[in-house]
C-alpha atoms as a PDB file:
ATOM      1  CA  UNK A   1      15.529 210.790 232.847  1.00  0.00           C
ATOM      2  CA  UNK A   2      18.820 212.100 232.263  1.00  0.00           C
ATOM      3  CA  UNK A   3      21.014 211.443 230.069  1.00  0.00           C
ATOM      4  CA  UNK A   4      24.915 211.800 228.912  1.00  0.00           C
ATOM      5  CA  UNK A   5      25.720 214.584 226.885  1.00  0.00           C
ATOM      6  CA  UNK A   6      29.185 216.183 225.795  1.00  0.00           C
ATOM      7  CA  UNK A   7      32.108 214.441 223.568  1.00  0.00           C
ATOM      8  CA  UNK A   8      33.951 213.623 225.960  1.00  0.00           C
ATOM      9  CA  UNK A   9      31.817 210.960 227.196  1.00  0.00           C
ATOM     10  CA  UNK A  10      30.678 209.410 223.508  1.00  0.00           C
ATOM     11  CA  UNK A  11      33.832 209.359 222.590  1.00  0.00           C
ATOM     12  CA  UNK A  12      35.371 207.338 225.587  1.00  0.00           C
ATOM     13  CA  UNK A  13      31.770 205.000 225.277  1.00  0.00           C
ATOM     14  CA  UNK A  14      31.905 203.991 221.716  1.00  0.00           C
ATOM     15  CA  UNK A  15      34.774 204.719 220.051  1.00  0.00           C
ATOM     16  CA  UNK A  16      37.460 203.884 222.822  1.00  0.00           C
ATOM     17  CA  UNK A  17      39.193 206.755 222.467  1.00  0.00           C
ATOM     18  CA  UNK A  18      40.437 208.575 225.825  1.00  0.00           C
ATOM     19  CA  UNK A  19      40.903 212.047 225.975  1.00  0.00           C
ATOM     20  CA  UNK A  20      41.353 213.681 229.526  1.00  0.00           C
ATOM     21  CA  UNK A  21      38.114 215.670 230.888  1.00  0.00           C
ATOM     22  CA  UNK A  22      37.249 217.280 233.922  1.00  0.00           C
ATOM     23  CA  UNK A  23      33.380 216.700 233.826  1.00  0.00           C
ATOM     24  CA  UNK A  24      30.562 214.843 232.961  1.00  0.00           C
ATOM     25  CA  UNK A  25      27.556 217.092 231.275  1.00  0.00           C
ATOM     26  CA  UNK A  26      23.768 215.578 231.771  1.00  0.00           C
ATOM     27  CA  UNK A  27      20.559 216.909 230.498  1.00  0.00           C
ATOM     28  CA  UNK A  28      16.525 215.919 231.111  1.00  0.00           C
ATOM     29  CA  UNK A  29      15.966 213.734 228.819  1.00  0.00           C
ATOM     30  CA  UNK A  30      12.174 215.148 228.336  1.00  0.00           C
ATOM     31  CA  UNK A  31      12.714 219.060 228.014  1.00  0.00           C
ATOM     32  CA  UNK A  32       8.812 219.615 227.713  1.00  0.00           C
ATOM     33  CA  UNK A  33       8.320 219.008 230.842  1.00  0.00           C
ATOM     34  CA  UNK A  34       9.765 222.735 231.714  1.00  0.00           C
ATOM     35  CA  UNK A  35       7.823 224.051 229.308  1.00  0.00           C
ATOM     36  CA  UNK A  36       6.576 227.649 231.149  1.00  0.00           C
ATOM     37  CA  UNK A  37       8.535 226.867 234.209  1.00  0.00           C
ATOM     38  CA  UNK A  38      10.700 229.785 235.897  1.00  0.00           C
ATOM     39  CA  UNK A  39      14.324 229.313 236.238  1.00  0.00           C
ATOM     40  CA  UNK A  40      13.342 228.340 240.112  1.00  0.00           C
ATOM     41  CA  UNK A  41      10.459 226.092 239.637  1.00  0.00           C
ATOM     42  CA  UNK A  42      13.219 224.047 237.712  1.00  0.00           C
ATOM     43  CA  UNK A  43      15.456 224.426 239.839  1.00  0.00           C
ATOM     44  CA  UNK A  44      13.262 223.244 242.950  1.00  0.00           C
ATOM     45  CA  UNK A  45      11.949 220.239 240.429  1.00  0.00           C
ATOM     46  CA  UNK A  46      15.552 219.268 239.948  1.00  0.00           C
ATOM     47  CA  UNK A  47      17.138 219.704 243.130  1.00  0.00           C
ATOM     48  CA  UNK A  48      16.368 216.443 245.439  1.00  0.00           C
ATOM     49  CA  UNK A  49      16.545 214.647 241.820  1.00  0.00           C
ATOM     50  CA  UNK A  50      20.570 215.604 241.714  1.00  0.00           C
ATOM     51  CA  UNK A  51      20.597 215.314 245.404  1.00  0.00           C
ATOM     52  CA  UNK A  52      20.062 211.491 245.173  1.00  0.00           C
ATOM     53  CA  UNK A  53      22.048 211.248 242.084  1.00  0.00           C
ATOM     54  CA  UNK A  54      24.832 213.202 244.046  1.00  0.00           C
ATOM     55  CA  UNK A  55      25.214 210.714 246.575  1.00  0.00           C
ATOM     56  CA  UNK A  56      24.947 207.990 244.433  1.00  0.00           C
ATOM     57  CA  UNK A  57      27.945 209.212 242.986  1.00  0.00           C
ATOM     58  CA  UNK A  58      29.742 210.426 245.931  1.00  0.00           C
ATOM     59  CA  UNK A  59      29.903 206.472 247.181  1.00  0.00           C
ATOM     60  CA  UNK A  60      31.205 205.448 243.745  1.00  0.00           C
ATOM     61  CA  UNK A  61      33.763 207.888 243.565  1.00  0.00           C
ATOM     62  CA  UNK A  62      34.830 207.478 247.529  1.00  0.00           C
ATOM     63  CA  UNK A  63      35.597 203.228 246.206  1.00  0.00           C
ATOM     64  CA  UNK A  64      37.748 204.188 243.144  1.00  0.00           C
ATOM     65  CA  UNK A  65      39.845 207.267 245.208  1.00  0.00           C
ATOM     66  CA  UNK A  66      38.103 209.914 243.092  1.00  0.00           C
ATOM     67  CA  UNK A  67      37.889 213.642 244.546  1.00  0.00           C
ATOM     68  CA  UNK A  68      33.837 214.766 244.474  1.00  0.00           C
ATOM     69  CA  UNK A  69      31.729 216.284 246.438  1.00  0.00           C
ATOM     70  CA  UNK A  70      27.599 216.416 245.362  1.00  0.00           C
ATOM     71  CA  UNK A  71      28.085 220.036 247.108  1.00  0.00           C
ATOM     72  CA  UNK A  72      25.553 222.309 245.107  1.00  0.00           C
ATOM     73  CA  UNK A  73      27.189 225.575 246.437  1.00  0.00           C
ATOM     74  CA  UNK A  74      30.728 224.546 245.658  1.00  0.00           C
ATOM     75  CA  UNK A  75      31.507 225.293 241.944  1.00  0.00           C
ATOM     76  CA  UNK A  76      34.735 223.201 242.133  1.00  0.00           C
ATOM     77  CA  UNK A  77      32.514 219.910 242.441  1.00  0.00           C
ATOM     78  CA  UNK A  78      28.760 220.812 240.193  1.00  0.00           C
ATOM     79  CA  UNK A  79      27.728 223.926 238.224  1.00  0.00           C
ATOM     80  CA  UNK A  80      24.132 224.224 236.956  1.00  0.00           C
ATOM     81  CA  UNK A  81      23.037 225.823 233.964  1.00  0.00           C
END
């Protein structure tokens, strides 16, 4: 359900060329489904969805010596928006 948004990542995917970025950008593949959903009812739809996804990446990025943390409170690691 999500899906890869941003240049940095189509670039590096298709075309081959590397530029340096700091973060990978995601959205919900089907937006309707938020349709008149508050901010928090997102939010608490989202939350154990990134949670999983987190971790998932946490273990990936703890093999290849890469700093991340799936720490929702730490804006050095994930930002929402």
């Amino acid at each position: 359900n999500f899906l890869f948004k941003g240049g940095s990542c189509l670039i590096t995917c298709y075309l081959g060329y590397y530029r340096f970025s700091e973060d990978i950008d995601f959205t919900w593949k089907n937006q309707q489904v938020f349709n008149g959903m508050s901010q928090n009812k997102i939010n608490r739809f989202l939350s154990p969805i990134i949670d999983k996804i987190g971790k998932i990446v946490e273990v990936i990025c703890e093999n290849n010596n890469i700093d991340f943390r799936c720490d929702k409170s730490d804006e050095n690691y994930t930002i929402f928006g």
